[in-house]
N, C-alpha and C. Protein backbone atom coordinates (compact mmCIF):
# COMPACT_ATOMS: atom_id res chain seq x y z
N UNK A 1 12.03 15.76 1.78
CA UNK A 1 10.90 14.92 1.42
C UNK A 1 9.60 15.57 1.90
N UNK A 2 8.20 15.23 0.96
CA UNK A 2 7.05 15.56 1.46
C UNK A 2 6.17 14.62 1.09
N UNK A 3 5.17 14.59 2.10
CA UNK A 3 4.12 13.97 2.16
C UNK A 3 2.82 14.82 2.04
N UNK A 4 2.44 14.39 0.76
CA UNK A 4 0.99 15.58 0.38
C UNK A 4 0.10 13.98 -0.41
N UNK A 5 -1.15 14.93 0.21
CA UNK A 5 -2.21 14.18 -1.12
C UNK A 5 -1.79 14.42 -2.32
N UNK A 6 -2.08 13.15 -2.92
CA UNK A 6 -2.02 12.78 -4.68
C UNK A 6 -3.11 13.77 -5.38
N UNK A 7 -2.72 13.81 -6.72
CA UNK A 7 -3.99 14.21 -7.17
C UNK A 7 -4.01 13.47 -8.59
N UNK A 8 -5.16 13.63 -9.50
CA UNK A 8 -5.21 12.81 -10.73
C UNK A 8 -4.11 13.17 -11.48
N UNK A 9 -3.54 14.58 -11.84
CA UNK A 9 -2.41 14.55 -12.67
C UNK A 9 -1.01 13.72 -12.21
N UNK A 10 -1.09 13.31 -10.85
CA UNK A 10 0.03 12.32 -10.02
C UNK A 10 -0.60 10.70 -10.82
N UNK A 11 -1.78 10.11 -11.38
CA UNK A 11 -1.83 8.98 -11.36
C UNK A 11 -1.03 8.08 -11.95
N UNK A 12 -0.50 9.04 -13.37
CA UNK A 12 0.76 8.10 -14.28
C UNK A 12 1.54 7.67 -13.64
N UNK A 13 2.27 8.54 -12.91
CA UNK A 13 3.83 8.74 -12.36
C UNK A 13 3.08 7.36 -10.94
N UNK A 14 1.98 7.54 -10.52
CA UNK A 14 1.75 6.68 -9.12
C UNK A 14 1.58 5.12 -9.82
N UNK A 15 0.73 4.72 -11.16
CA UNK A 15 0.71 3.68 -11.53
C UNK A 15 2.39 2.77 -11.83
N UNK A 16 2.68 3.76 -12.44
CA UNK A 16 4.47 3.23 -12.63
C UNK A 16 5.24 2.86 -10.98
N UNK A 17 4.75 3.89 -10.50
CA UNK A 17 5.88 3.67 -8.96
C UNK A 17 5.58 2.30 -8.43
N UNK A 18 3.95 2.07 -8.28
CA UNK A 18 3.15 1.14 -7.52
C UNK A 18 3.61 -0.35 -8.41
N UNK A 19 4.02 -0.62 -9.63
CA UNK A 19 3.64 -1.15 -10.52
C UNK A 19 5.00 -2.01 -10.29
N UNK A 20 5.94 -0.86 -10.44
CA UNK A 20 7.61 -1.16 -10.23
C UNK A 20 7.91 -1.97 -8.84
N UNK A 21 7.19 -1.53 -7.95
CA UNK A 21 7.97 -1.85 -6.48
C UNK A 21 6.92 -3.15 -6.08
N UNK A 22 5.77 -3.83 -6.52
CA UNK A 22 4.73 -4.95 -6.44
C UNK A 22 5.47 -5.70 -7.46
N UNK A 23 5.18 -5.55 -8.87
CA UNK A 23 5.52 -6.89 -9.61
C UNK A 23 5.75 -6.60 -10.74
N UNK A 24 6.98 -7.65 -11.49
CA UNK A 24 8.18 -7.83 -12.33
C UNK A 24 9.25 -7.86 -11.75
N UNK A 25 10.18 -7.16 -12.78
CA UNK A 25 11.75 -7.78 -12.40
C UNK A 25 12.23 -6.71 -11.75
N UNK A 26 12.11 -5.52 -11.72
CA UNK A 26 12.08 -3.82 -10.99
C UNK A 26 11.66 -4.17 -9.57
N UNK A 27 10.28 -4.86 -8.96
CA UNK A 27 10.27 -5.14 -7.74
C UNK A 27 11.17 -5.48 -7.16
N UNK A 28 12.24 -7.10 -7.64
CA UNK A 28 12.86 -7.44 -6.65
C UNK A 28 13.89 -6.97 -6.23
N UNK A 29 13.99 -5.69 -7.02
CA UNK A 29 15.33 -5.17 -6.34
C UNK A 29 14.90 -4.67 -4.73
N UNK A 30 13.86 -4.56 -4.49
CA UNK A 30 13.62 -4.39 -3.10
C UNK A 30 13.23 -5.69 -2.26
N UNK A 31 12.38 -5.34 -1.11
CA UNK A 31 11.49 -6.71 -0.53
C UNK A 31 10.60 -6.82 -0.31
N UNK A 32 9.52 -5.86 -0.77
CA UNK A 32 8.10 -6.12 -0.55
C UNK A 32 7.46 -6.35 -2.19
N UNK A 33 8.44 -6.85 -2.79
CA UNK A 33 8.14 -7.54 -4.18
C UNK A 33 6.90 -9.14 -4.17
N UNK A 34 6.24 -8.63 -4.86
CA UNK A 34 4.95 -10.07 -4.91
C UNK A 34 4.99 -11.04 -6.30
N UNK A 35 6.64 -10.48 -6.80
CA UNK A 35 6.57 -10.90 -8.13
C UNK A 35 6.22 -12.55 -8.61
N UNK A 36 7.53 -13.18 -7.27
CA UNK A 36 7.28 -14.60 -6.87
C UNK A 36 5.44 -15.43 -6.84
N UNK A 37 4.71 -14.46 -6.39
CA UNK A 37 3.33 -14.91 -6.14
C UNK A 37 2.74 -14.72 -7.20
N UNK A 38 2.53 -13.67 -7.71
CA UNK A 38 1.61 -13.16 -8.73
C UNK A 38 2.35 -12.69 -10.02
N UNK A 39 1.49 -12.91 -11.28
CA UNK A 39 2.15 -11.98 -12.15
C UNK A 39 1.33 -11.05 -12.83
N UNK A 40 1.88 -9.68 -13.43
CA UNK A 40 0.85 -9.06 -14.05
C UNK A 40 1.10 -7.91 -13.45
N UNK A 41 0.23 -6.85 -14.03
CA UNK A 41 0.44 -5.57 -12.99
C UNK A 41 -0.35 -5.43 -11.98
N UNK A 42 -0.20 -4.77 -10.82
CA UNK A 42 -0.75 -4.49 -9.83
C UNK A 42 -1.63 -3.46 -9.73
N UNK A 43 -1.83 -2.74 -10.52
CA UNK A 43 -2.83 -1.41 -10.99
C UNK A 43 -2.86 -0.91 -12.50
N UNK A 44 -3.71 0.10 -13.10
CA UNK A 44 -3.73 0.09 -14.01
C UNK A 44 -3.82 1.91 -13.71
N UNK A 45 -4.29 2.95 -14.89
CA UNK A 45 -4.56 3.87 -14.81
C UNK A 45 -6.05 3.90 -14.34
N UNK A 46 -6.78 3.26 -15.00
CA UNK A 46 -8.53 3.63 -15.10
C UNK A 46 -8.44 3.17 -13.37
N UNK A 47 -8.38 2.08 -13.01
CA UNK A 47 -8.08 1.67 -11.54
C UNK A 47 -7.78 2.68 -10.43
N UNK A 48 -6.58 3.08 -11.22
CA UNK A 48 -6.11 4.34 -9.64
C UNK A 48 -7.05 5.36 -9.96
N UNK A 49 -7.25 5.91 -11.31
CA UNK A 49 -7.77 6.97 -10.89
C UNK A 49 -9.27 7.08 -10.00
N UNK A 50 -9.86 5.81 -10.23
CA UNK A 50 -11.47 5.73 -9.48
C UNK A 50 -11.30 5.92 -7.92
N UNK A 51 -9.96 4.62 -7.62
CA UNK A 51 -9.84 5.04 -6.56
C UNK A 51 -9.39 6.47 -5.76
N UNK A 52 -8.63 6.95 -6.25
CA UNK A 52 -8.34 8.50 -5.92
C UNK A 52 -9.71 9.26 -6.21
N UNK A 53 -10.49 9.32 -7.23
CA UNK A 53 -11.78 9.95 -6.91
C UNK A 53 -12.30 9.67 -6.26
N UNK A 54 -12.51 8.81 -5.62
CA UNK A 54 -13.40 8.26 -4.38
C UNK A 54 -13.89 9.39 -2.79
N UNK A 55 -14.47 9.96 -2.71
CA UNK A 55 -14.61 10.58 -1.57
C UNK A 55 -14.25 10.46 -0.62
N UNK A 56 -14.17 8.97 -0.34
CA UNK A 56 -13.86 8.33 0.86
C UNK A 56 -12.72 7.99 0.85
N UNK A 57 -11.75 7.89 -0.11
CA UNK A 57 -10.08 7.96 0.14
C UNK A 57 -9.34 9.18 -0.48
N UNK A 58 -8.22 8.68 0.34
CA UNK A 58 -7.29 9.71 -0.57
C UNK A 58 -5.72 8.75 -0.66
N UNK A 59 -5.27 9.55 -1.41
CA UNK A 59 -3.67 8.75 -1.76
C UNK A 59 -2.76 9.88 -1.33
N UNK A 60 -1.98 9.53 -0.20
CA UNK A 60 -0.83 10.35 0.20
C UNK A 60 0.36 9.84 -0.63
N UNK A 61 1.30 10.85 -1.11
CA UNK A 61 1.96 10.55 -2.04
C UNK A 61 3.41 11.15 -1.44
N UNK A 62 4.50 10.52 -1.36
CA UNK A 62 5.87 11.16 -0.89
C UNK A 62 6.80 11.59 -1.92
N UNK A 63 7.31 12.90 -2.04
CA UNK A 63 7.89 13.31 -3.72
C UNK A 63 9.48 13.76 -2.53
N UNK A 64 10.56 13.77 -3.65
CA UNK A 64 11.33 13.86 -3.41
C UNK A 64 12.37 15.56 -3.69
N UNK A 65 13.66 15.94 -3.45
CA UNK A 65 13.33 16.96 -4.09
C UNK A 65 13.66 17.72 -5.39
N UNK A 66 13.46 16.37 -5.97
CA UNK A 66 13.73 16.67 -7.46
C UNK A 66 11.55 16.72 -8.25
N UNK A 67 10.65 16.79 -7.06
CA UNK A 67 9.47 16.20 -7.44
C UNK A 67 8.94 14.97 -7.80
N UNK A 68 9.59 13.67 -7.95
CA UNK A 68 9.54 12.78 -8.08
C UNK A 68 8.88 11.73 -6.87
N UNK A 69 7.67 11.44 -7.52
CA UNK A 69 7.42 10.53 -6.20
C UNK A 69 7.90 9.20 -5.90
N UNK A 70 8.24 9.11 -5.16
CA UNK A 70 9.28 7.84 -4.47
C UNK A 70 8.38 7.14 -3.35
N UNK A 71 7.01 7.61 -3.04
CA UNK A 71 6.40 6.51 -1.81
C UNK A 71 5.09 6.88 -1.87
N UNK A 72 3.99 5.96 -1.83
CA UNK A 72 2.77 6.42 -1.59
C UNK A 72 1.80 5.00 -0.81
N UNK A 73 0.63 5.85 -0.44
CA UNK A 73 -0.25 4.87 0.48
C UNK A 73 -1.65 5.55 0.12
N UNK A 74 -2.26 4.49 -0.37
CA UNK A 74 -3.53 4.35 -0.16
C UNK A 74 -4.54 4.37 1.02
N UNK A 75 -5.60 5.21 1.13
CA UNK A 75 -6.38 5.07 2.18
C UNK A 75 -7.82 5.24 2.22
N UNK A 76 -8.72 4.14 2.88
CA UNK A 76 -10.22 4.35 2.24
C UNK A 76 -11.02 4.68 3.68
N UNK A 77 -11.67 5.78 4.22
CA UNK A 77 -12.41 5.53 5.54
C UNK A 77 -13.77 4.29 4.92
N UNK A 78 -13.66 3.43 6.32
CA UNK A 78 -14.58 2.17 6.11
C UNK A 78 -15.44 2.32 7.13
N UNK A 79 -16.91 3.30 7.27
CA UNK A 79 -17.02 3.64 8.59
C UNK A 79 -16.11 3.88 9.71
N UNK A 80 -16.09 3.18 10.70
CA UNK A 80 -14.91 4.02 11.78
C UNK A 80 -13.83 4.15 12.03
N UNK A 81 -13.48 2.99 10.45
CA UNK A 81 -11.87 2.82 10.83
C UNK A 81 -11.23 3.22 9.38
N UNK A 82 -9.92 3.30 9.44
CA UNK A 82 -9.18 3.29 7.86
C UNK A 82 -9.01 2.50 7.39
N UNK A 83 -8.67 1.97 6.53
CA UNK A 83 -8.37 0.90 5.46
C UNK A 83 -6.69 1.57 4.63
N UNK A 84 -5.67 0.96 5.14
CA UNK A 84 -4.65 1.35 4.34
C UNK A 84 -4.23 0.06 3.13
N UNK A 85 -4.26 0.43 2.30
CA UNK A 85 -3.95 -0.41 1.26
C UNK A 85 -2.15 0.22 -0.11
N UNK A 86 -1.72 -0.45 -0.68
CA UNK A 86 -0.59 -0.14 -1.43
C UNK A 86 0.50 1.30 -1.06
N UNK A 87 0.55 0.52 0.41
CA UNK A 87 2.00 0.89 0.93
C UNK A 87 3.43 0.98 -0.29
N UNK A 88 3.53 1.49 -0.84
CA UNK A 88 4.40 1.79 -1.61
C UNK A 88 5.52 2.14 -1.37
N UNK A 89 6.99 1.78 -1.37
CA UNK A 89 8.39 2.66 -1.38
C UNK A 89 9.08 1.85 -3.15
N UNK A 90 9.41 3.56 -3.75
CA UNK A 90 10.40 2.90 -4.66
C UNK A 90 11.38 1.55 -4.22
N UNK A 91 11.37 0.42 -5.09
CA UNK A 91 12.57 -0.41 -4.98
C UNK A 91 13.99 0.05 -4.59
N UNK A 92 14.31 0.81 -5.13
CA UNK A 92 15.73 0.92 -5.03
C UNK A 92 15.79 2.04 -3.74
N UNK A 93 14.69 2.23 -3.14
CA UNK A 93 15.13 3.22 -1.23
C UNK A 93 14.33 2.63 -0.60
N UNK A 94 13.76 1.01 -0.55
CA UNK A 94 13.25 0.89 0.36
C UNK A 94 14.66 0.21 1.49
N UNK A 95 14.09 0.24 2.77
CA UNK A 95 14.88 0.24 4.09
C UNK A 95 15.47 1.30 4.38
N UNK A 96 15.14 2.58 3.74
CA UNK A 96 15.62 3.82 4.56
C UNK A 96 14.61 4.42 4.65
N UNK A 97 13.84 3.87 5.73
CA UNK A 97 12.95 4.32 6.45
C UNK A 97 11.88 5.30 6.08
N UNK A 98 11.63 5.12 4.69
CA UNK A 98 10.44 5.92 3.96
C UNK A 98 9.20 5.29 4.31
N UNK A 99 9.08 3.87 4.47
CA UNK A 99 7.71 3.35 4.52
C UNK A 99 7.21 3.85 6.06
N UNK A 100 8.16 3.85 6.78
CA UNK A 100 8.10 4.40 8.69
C UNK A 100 7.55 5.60 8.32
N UNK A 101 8.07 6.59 7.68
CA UNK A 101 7.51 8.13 7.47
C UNK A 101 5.91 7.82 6.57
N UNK A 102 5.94 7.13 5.80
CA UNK A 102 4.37 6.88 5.22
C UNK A 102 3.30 6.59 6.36
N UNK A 103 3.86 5.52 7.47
CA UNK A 103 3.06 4.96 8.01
C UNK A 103 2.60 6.39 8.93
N UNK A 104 3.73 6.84 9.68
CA UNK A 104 3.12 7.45 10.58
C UNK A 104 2.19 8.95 10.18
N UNK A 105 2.64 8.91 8.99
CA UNK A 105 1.56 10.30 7.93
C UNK A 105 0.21 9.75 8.11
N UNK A 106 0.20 7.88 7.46
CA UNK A 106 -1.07 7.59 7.42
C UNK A 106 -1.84 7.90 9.37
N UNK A 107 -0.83 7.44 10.36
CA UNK A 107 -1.67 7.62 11.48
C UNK A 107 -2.03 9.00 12.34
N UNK A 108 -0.95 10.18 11.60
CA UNK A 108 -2.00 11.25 11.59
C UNK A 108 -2.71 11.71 11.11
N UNK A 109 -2.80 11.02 9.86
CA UNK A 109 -4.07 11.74 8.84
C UNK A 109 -5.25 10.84 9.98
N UNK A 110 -4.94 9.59 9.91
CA UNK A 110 -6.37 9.24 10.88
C UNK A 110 -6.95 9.87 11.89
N UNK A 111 -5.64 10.50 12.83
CA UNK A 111 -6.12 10.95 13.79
C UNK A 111 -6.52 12.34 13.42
N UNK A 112 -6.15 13.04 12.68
CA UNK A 112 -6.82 14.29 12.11
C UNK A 112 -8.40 14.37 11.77
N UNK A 113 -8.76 12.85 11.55
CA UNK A 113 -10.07 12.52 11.07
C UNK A 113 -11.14 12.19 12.06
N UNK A 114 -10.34 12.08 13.34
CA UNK A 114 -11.07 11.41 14.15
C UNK A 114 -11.23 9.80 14.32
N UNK A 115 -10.23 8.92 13.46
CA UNK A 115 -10.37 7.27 13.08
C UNK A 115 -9.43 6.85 14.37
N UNK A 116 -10.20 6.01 14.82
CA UNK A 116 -9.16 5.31 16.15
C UNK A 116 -8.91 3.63 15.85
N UNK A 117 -9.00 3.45 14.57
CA UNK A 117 -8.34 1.95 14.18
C UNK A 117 -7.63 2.18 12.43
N UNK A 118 -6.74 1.71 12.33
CA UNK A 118 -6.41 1.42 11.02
C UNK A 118 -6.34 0.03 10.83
N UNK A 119 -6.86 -0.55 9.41
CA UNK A 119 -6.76 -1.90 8.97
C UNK A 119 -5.96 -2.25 7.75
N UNK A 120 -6.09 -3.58 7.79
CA UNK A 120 -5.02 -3.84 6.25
C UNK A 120 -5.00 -5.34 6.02
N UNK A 121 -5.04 -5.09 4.66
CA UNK A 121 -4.49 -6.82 4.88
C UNK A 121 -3.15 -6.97 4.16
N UNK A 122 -2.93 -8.00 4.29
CA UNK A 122 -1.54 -8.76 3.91
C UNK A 122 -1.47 -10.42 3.46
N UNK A 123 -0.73 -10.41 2.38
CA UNK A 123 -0.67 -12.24 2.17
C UNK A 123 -0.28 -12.84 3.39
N UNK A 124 -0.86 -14.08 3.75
CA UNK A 124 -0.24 -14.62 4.95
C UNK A 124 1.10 -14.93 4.91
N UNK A 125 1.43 -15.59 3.25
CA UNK A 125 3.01 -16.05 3.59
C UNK A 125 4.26 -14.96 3.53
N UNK A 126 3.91 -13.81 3.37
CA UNK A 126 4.69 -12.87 3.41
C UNK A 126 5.11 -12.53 4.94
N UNK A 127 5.52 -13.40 6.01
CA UNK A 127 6.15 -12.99 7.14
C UNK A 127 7.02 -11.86 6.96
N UNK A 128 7.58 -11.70 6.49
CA UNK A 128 8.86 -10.46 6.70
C UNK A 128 8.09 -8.98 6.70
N UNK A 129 7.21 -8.93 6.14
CA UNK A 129 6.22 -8.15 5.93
C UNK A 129 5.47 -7.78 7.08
N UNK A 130 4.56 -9.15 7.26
CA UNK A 130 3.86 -9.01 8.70
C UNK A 130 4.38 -8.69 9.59
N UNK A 131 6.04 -9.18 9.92
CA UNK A 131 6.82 -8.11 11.19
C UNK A 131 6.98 -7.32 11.13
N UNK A 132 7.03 -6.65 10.01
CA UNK A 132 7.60 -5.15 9.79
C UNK A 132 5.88 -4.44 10.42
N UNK A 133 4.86 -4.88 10.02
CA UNK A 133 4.09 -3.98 10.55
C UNK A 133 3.52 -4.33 11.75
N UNK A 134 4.10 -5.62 12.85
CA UNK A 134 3.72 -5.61 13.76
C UNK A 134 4.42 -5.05 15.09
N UNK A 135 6.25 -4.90 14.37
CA UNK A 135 6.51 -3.89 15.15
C UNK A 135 6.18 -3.03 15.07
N UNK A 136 5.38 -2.29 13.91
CA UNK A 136 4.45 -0.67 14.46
C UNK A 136 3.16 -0.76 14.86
N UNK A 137 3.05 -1.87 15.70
CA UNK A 137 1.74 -1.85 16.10
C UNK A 137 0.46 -2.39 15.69
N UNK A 138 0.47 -3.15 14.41
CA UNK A 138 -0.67 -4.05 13.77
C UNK A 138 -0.51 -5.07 14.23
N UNK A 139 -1.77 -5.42 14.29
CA UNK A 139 -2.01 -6.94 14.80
C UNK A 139 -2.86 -7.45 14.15
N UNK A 140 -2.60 -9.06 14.11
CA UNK A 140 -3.62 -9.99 13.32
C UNK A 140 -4.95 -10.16 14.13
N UNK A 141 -6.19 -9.83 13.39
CA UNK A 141 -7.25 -10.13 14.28
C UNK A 141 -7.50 -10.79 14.51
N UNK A 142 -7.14 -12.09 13.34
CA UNK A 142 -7.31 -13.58 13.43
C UNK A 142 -8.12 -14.05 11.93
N UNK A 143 -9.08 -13.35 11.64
CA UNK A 143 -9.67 -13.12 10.48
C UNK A 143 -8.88 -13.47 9.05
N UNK A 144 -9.23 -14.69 8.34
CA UNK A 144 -7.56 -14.67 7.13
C UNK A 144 -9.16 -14.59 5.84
N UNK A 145 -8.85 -14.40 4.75
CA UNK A 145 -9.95 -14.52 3.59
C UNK A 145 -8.82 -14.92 2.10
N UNK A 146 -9.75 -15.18 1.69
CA UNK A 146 -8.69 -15.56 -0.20
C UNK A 146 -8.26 -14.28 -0.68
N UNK A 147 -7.07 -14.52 -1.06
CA UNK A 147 -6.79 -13.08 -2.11
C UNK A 147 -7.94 -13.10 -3.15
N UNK A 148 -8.18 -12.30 -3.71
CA UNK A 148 -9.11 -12.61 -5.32
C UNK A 148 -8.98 -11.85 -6.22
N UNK A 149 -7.59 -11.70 -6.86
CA UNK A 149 -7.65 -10.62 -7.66
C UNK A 149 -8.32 -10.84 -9.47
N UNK A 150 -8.56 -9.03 -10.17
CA UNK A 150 -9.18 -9.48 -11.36
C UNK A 150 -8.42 -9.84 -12.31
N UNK A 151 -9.00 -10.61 -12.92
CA UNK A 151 -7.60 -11.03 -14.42
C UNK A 151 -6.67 -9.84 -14.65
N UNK A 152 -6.91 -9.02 -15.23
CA UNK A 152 -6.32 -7.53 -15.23
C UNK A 152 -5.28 -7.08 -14.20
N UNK A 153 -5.09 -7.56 -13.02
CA UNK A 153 -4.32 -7.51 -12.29
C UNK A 153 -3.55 -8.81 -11.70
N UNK A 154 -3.29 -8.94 -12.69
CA UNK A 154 -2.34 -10.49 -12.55
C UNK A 154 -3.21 -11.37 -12.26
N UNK A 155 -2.20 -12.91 -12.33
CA UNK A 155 -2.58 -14.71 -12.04
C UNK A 155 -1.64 -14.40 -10.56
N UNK A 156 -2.55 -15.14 -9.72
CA UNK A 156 -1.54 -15.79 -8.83
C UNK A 156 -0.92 -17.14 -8.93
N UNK A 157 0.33 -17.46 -8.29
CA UNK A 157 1.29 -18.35 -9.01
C UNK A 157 0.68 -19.72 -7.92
N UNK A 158 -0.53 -19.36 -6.66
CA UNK A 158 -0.63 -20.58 -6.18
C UNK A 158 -1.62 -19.99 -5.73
N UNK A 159 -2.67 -20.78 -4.82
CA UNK A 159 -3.85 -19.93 -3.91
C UNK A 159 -2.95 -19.58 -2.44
N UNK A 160 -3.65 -18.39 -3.10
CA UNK A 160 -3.14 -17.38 -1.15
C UNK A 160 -4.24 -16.83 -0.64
N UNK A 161 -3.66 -16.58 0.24
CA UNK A 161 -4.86 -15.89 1.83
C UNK A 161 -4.34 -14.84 1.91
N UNK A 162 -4.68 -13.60 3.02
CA UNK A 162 -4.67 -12.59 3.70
C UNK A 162 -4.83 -12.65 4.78
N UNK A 163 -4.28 -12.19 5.57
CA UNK A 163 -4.48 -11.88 7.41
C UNK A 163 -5.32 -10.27 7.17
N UNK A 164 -6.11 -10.08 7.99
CA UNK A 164 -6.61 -8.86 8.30
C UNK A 164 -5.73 -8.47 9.32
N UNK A 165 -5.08 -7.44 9.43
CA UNK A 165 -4.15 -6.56 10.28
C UNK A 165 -4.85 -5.38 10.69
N UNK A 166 -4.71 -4.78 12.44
CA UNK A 166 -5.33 -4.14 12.81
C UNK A 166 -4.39 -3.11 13.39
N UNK A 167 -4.60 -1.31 13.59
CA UNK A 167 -3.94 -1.06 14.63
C UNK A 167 -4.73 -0.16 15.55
N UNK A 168 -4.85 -0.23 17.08
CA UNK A 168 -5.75 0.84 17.20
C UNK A 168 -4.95 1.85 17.81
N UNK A 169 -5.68 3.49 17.18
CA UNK A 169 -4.42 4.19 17.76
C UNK A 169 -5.03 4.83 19.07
């Protein structure tokens, strides 16, 4: 396995991965599926690619060794800290410990950068979730806000919140 920056010719193959393992019937074969909450897709092409142009982020992408990417994470510097957003593992390998190898890529790329906090948010009712990243060290700041996503990226199936999650390294 490797962990390299994405680049725009990766965005197809990253919209499908991201798309599969968030929402429809392909998510729930894993557990960080949001299919239950929301419906719709979770990204689009025009979407990822802005974000990947962005100066201020980059998308680490995990390929397998057939080249196939199987895991990726979003990341935006927000002044002093990171912003990790669409933690990604294919459905069908998550719990073998790919998202652990994402995370800790994302906390040396930070520290490569000089960033001594990473942030994130998360739906509040997704507990199983929130433990998973508070045994690596995130914590709730206390801070919760509305999800708000755009039509284009799904209805949510009820009103939800977010916890802001912190880690400092």
């Amino acid at each position: 396995m490797s962990i390299t920056p994405a680049t725009l010719t990766d965005v197809p193959e990253l919209v499908g991965l991201i798309n599969s393992a968030y929402r429809g019937e392909t998510s729930k074969k894993g557990w960080t599926t949001e299919a239950n909450l929301i419906d719709g897709q979770r990204i689009d092409v025009d979407s990822l690619t802005a974000q990947i142009s962005d100066p201020e982020a980059i998308i680490l992408k995990n390929t397998n060794n057939e080249g196939i990417i199987t895991g990726c994470v979003y990341l935006q510097k927000r002044a002093n800290k990171l912003y990790l957003g669409m933690l990604t593992v294919s459905p069908t390998l998550q719990t073998n410990g790919l998202g652990k190898q994402l995370l800790q890529a994302v906390e040396t790329y930070a520290r490569n950068i000089n960033i001594k906090s990473i942030i994130m948010t998360v739906i509040t009712t997704r507990t199983e979730l929130i433990s998973w990243y508070e045994r690596r060290g995130y914590s709730k700041t206390g801070e919760v806000i509305p999800l708000l996503i755009p039509s284009q990226f799904g209805t949510v199936k009820q009103p939800l919140e977010m916890f802001w999650l912190e880690k400092v390294l």
